[in-house]
C-alpha atoms as a PDB file:
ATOM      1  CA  UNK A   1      11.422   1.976   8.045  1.00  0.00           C
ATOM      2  CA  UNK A   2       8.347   4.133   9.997  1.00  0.00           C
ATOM      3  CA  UNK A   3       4.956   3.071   9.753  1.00  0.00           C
ATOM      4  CA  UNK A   4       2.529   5.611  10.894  1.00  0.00           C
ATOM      5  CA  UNK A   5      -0.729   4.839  11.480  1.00  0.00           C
ATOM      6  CA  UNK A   6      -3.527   7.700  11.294  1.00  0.00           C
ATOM      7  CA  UNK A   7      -7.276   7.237  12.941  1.00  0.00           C
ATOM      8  CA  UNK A   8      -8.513   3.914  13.678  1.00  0.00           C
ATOM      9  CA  UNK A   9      -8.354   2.121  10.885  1.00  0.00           C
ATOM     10  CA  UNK A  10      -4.847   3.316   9.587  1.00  0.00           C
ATOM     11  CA  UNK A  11      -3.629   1.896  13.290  1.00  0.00           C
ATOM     12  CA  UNK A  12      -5.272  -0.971  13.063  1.00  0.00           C
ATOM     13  CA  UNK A  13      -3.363  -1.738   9.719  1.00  0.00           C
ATOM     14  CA  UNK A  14      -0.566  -0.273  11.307  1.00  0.00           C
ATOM     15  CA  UNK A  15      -0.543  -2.813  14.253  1.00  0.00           C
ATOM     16  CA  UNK A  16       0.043  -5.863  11.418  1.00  0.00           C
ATOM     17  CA  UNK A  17       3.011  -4.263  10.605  1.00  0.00           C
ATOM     18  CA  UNK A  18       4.866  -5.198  14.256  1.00  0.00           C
ATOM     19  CA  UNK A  19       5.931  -8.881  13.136  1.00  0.00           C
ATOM     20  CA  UNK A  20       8.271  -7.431  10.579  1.00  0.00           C
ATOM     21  CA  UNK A  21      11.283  -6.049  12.121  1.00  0.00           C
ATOM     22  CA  UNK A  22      12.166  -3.742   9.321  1.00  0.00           C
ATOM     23  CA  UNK A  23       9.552  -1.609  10.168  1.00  0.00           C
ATOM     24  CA  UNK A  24       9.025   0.618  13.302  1.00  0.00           C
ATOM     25  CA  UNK A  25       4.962   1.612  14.169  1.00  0.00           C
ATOM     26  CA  UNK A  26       3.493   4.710  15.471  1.00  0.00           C
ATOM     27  CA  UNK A  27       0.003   5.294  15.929  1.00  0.00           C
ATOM     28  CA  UNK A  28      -1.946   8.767  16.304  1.00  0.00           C
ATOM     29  CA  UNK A  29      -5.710   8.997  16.751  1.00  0.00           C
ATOM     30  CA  UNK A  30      -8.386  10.210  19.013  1.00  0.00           C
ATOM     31  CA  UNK A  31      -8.866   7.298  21.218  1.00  0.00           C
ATOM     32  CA  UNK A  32      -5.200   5.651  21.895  1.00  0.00           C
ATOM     33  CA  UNK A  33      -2.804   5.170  25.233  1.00  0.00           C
ATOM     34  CA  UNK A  34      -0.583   7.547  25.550  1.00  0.00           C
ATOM     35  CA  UNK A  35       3.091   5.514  25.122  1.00  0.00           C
ATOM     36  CA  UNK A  36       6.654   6.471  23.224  1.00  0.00           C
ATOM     37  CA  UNK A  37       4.917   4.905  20.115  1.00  0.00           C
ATOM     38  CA  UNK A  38       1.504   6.111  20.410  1.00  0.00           C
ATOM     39  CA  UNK A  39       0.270   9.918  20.056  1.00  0.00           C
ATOM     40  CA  UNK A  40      -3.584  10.672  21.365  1.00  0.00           C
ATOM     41  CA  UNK A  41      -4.643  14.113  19.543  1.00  0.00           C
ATOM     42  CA  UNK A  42      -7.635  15.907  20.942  1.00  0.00           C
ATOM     43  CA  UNK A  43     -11.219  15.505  19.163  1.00  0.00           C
ATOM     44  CA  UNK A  44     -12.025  18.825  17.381  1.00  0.00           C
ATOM     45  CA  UNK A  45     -15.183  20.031  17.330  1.00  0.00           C
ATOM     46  CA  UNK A  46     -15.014  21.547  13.640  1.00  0.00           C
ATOM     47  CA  UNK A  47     -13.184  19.068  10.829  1.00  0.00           C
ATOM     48  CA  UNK A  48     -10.753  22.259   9.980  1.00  0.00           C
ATOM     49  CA  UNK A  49      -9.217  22.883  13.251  1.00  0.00           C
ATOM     50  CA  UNK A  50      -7.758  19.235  12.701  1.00  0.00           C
ATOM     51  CA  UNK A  51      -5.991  20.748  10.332  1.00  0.00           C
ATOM     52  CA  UNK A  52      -5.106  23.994  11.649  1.00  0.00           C
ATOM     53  CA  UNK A  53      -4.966  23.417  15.586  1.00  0.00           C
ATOM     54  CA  UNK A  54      -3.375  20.058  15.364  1.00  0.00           C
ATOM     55  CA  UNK A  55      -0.612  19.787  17.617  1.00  0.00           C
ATOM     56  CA  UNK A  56       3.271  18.679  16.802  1.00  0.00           C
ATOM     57  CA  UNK A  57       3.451  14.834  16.904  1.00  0.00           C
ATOM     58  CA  UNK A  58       6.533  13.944  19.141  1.00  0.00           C
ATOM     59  CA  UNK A  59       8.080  11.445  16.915  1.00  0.00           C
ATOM     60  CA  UNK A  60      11.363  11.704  16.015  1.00  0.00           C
ATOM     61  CA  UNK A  61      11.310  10.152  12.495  1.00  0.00           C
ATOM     62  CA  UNK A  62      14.672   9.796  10.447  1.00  0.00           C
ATOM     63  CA  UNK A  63      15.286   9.081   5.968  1.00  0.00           C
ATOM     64  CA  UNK A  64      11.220   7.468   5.363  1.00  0.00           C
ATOM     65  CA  UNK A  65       7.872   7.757   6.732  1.00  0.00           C
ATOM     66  CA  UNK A  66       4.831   5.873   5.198  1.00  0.00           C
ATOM     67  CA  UNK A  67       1.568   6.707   6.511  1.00  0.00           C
ATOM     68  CA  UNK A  68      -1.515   4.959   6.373  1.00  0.00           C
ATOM     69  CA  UNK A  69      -4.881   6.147   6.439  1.00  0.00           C
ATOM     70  CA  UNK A  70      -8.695   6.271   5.281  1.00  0.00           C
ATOM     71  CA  UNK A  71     -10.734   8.966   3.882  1.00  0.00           C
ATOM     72  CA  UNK A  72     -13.648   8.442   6.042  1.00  0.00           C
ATOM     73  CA  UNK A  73     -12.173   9.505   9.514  1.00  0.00           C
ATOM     74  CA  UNK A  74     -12.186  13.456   9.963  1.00  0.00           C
ATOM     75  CA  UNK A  75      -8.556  13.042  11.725  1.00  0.00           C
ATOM     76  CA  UNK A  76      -7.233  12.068   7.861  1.00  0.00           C
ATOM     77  CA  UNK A  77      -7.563  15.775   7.738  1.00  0.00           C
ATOM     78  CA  UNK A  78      -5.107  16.384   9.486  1.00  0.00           C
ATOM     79  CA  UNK A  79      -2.303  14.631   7.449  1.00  0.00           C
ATOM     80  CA  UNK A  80      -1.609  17.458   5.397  1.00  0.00           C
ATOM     81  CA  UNK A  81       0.145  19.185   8.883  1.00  0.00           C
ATOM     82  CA  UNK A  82       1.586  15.193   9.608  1.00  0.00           C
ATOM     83  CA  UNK A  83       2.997  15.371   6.359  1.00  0.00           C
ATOM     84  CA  UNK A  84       4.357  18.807   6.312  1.00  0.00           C
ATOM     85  CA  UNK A  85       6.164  18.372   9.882  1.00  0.00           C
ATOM     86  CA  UNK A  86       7.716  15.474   8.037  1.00  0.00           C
ATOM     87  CA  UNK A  87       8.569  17.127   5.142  1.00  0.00           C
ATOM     88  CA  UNK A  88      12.324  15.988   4.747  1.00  0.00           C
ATOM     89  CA  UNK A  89      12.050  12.755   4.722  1.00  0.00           C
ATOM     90  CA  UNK A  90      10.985  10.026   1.707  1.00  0.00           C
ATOM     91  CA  UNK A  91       7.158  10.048   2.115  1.00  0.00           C
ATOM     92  CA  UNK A  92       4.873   7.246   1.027  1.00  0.00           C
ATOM     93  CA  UNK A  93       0.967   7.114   1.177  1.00  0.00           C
ATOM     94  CA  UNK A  94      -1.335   3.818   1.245  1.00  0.00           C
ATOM     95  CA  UNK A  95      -4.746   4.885   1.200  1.00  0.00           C
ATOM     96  CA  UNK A  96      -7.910   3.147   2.114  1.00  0.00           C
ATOM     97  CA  UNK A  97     -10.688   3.141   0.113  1.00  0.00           C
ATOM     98  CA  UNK A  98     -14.045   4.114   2.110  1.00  0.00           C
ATOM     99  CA  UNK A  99     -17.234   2.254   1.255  1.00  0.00           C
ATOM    100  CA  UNK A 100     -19.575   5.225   0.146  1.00  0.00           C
ATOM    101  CA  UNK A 101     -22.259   3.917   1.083  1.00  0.00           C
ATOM    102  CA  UNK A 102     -21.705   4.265   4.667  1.00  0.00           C
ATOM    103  CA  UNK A 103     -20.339   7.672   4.742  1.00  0.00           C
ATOM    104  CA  UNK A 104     -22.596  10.469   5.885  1.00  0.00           C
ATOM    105  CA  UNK A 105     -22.357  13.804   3.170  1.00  0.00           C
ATOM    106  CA  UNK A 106     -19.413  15.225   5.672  1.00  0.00           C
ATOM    107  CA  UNK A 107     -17.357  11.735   5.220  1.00  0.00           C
ATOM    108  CA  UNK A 108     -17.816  11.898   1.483  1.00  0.00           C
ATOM    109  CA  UNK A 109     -17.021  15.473   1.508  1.00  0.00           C
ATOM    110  CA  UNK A 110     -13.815  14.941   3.975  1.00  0.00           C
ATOM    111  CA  UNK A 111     -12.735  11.909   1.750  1.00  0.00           C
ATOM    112  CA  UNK A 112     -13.067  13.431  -1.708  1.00  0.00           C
ATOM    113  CA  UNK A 113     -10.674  16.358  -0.475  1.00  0.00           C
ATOM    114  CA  UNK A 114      -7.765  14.352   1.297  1.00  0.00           C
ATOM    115  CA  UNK A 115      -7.888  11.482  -1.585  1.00  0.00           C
ATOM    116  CA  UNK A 116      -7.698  14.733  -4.202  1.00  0.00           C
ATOM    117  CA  UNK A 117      -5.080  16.561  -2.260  1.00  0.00           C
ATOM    118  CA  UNK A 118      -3.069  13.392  -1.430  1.00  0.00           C
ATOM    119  CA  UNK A 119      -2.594  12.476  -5.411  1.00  0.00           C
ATOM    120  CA  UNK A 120      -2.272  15.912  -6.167  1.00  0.00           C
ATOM    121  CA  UNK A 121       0.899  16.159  -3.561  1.00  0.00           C
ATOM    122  CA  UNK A 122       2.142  12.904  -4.929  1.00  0.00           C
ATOM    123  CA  UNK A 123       1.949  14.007  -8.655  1.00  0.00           C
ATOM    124  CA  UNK A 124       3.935  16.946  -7.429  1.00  0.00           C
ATOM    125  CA  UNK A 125       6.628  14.552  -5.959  1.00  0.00           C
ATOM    126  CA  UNK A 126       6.128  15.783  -2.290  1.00  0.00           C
ATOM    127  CA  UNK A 127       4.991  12.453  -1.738  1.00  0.00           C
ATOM    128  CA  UNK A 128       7.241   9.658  -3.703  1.00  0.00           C
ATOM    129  CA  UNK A 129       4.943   6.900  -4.073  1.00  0.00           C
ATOM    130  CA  UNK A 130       0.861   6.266  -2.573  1.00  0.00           C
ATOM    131  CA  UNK A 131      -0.545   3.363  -2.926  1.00  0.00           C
ATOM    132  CA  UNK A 132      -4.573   2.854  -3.119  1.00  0.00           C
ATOM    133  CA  UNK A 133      -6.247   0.197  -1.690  1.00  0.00           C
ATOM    134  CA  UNK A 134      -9.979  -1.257  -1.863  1.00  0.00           C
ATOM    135  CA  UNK A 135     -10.926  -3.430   1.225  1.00  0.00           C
ATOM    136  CA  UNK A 136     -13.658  -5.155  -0.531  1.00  0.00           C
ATOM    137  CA  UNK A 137     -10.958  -6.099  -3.161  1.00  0.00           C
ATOM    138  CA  UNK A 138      -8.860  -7.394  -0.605  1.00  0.00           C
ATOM    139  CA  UNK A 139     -11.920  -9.556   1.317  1.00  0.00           C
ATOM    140  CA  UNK A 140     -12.432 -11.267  -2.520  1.00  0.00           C
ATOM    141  CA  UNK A 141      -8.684 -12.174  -2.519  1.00  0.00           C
ATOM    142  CA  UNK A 142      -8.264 -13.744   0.118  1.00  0.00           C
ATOM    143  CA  UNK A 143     -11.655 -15.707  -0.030  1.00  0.00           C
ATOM    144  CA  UNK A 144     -13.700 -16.923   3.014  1.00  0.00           C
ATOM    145  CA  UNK A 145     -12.944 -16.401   6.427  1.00  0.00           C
ATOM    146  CA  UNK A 146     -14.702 -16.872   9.314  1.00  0.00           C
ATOM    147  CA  UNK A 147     -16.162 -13.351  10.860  1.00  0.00           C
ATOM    148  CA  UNK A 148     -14.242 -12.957  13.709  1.00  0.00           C
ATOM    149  CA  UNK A 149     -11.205 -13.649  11.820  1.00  0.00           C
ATOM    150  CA  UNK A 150     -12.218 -11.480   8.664  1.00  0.00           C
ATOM    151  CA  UNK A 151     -10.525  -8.233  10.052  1.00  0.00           C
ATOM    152  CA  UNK A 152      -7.313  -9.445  10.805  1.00  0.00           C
ATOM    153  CA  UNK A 153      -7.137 -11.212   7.699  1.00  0.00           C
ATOM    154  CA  UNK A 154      -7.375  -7.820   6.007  1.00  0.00           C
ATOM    155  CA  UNK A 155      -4.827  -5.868   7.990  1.00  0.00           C
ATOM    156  CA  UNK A 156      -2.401  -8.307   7.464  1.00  0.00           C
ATOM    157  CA  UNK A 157      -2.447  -8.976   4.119  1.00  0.00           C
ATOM    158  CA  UNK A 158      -2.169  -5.204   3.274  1.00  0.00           C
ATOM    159  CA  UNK A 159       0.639  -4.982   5.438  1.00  0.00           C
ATOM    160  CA  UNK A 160       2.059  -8.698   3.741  1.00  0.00           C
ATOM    161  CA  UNK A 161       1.738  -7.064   0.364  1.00  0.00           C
ATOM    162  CA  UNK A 162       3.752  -3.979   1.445  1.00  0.00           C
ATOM    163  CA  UNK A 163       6.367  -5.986   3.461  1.00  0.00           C
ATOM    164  CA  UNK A 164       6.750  -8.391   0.743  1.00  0.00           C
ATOM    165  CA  UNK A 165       7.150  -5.301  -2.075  1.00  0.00           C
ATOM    166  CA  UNK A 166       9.991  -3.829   0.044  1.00  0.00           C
ATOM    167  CA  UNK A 167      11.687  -7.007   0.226  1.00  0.00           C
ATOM    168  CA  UNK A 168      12.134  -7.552  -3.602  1.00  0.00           C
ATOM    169  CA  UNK A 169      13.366  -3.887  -4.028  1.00  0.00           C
ATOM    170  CA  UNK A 170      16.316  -4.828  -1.490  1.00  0.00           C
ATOM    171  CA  UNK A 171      16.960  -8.819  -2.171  1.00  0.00           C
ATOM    172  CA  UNK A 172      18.691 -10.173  -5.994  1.00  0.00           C
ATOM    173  CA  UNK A 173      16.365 -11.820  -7.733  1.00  0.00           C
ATOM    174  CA  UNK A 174      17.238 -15.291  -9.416  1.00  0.00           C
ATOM    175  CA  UNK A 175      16.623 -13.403 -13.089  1.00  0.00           C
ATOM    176  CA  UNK A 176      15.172 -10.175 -14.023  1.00  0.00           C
ATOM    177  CA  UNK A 177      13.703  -8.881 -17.150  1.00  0.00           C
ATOM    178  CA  UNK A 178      12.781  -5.020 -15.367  1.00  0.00           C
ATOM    179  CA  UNK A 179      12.630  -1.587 -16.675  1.00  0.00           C
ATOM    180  CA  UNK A 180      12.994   1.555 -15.877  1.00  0.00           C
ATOM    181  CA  UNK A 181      10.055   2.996 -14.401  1.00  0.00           C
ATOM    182  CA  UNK A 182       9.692   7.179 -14.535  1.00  0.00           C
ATOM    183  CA  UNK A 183       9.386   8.894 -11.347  1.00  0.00           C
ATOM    184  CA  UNK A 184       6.274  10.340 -12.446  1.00  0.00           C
ATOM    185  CA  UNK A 185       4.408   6.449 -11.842  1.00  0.00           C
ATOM    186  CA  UNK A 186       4.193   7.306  -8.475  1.00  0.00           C
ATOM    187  CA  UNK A 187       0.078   6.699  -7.474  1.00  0.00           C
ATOM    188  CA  UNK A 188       0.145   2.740  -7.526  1.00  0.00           C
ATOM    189  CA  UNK A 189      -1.454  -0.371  -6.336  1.00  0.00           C
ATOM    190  CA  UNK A 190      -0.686  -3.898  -5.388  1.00  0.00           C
ATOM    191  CA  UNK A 191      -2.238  -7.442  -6.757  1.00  0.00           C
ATOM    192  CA  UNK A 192      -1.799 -11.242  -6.774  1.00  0.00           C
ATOM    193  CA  UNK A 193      -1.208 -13.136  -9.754  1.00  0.00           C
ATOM    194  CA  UNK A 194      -2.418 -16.826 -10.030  1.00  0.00           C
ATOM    195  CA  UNK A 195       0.937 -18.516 -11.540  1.00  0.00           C
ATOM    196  CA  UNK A 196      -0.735 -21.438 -13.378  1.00  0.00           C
ATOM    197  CA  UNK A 197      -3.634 -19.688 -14.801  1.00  0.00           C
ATOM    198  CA  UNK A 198      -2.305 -15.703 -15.185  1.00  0.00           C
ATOM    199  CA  UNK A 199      -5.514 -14.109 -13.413  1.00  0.00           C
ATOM    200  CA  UNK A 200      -4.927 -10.872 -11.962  1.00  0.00           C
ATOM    201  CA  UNK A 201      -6.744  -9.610  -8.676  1.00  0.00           C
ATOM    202  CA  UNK A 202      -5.926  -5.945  -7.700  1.00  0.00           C
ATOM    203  CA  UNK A 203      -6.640  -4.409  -4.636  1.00  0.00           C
ATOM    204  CA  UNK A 204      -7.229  -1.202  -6.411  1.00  0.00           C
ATOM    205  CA  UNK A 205      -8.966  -0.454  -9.354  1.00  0.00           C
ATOM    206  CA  UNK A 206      -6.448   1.948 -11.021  1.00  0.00           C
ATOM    207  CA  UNK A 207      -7.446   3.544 -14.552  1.00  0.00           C
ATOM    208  CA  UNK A 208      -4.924   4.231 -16.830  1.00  0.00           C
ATOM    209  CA  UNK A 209      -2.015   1.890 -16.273  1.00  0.00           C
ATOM    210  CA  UNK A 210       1.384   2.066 -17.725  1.00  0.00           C
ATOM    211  CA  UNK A 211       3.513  -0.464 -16.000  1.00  0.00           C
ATOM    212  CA  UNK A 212       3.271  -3.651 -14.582  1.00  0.00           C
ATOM    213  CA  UNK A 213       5.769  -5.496 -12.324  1.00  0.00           C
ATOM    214  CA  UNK A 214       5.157  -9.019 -11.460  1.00  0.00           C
ATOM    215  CA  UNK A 215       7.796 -10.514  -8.631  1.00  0.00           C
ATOM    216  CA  UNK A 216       7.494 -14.280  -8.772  1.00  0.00           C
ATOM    217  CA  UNK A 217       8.698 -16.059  -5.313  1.00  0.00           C
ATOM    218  CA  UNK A 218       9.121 -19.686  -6.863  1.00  0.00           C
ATOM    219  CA  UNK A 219       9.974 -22.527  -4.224  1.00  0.00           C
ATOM    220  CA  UNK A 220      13.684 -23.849  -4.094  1.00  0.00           C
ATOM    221  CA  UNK A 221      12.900 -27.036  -5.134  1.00  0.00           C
ATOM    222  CA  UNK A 222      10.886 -25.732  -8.559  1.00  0.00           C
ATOM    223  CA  UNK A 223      13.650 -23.636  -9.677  1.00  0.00           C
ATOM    224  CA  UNK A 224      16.301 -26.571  -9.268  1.00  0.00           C
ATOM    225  CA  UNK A 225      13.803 -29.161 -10.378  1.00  0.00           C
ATOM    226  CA  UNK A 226      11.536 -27.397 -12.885  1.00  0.00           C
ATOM    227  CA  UNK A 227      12.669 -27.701 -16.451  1.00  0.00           C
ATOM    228  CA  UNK A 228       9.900 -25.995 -17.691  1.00  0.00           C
ATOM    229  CA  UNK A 229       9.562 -23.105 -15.444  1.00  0.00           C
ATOM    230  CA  UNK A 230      11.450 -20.098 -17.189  1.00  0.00           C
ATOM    231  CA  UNK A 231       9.248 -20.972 -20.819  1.00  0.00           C
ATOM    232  CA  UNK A 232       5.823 -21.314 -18.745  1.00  0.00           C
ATOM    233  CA  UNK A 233       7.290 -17.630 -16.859  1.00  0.00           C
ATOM    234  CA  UNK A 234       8.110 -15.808 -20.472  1.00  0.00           C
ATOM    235  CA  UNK A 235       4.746 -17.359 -21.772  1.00  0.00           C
ATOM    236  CA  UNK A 236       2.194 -15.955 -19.211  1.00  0.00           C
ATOM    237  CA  UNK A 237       4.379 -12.538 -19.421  1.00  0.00           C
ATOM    238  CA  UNK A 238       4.471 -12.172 -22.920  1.00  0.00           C
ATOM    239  CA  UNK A 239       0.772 -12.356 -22.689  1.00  0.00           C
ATOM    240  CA  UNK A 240       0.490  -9.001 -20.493  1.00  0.00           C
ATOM    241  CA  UNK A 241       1.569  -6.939 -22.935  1.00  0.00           C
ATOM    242  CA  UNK A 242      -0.747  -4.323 -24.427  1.00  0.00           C
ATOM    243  CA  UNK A 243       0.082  -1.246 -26.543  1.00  0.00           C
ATOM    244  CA  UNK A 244      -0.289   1.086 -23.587  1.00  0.00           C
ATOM    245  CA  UNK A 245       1.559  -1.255 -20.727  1.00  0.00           C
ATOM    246  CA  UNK A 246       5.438  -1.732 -20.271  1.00  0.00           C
ATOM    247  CA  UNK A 247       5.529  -4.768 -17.799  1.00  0.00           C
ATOM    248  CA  UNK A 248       8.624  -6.488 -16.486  1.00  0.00           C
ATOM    249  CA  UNK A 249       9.339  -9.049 -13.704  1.00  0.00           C
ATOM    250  CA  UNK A 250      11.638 -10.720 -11.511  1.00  0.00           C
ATOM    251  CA  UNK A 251      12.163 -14.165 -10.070  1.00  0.00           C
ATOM    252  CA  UNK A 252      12.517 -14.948  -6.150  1.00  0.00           C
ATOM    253  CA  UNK A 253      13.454 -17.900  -4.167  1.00  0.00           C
ATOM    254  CA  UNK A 254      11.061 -18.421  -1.803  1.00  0.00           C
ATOM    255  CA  UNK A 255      11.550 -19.396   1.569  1.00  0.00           C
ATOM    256  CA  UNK A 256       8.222 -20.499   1.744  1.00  0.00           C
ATOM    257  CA  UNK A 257       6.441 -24.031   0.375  1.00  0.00           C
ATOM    258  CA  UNK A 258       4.299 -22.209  -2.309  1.00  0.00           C
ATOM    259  CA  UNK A 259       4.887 -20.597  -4.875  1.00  0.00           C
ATOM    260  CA  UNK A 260       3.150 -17.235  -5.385  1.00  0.00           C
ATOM    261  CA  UNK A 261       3.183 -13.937  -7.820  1.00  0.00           C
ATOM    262  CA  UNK A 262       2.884 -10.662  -6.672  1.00  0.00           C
ATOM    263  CA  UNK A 263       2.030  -7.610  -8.689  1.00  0.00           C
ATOM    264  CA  UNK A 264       2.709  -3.917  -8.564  1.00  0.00           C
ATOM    265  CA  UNK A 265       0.807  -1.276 -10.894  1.00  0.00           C
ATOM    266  CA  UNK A 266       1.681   2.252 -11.774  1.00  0.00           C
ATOM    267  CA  UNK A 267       0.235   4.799 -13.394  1.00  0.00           C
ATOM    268  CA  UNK A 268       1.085   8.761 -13.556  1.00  0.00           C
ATOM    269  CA  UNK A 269      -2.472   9.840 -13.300  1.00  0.00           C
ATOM    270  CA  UNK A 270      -4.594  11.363 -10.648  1.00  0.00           C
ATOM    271  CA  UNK A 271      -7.490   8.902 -10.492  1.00  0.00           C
ATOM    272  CA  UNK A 272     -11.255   9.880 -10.008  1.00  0.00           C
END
């Protein structure tokens, strides 16, 4: 699986993804080493030339791409062209949110149009699935860390949270209650679930859900020794329904010595 990483903070993100051997990384941006992995394109002097005088990227990608960027680097204009050379193969977005407040009126401007054109291209199924993320969200997951250690923190657990929600869609679950979700739920997020009290923590706040998916990864020892584990599981799910919301879910072993719930949200519509 290819993990592209676009400007600096989509290769920082990018460079978390190296300890999983399912995916492969490439990075592209302004200020890298040139190396078979790595792709340095020139700094434009006008934000549209990064579209229209961006040169081919020399990586020979084959069946998925997923590329990750933020809104708040001019070079994110240039996916479109990224994209497009790419065309043939399954393409997935995860998008990072910008803090506004420390974007100059070009960074808004450059983020409103590639977040806008991005959903727009997924709606239309050139893009299968993008995924929006909030790195403030993220920081109040995963709670206090010291500064120095803060950033890493981040990357990782954004690419954790993708590695982990590509491992359930290829691993049997223990049981699975699931449904079938329309293509058309394609602009998504990803969450955490607290499994003994049900609170929810997004990284994204997506408007208009219609499906939830909650993967539970319960230790070994709790599904052989728990005999109260599928009521407390049907329980906190059959309190997630709402009129609007399908929601389904799976359960893992873990290989770990915690139990944890992850969550994936969909919704079909472009968000604001």
């Amino acid at each position: 699986m290819n993990i592209v990483g676009l400007g600096n903070l989509g290769c920082d993100i990018a460079e978390q993804f190296k300890q999983y051997k399912q995916f492969t990384v490439y990075k592209i941006s302004e200020e890298i080493s040139s190396a078979k992995d790595c792709f340095c394109i020139p700094r434009f002097d006008k934000p549209e030339k990064y579209e229209t005088d961006l040169p081919a990227i020399p990586f020979q990608l084959e069946e998925e791409l997923t590329l990750i960027l933020s809104g708040e680097e001019t070079i994110s204009l240039s996916c479109l062209r990224i994209l497009e050379q790419y065309k043939d193969l399954e393409l997935k977005v995860i998008y990072i949110k910008p803090d506004l407040n420390f974007l100059s009126p070009m960074q808004k401007t450059i983020n409103k149009v590639v977040y806008n054109v991005l959903q727009e291209l997924t709606r239309s199924a050139k893009i299968q699935e993008m995924y929006l993320l909030d790195l403030k969200l993220v920081s109040d997951i995963i709670g206090k860390v010291s500064l120095k250690e803060r950033q890493t923190k981040l990357y990782s657990t954004v690419a954790y949270s993708y590695y982990m929600k590509n491992m359930f869609d290829n691993i049997n679950p223990v049981f699975e209650k699931t449904i079938e979700s329309p293509q058309t739920y394609c602009i998504r997020t990803f969450g955490v679930m607290d499994f003994n009290t049900g609170k929810e923590s997004l990284f994204y706040p997506l408007d208009n859900i219609r499906e939830k998916g909650y993967s539970y990864y319960i230790t070994k020892q709790e599904l052989e020794e728990d005999t109260e584990l599928f009521e407390h599981i049907e329980e906190q799910i059959n309190n997630k329904f709402t009129e609007n919301i399908k929601v389904s879910y799976s359960i893992f072993e873990s290989i770990l010595e915690e139990t944890s719930v992850f969550v994936l949200v969909k919704t079909p519509y472009i968000q604001e």
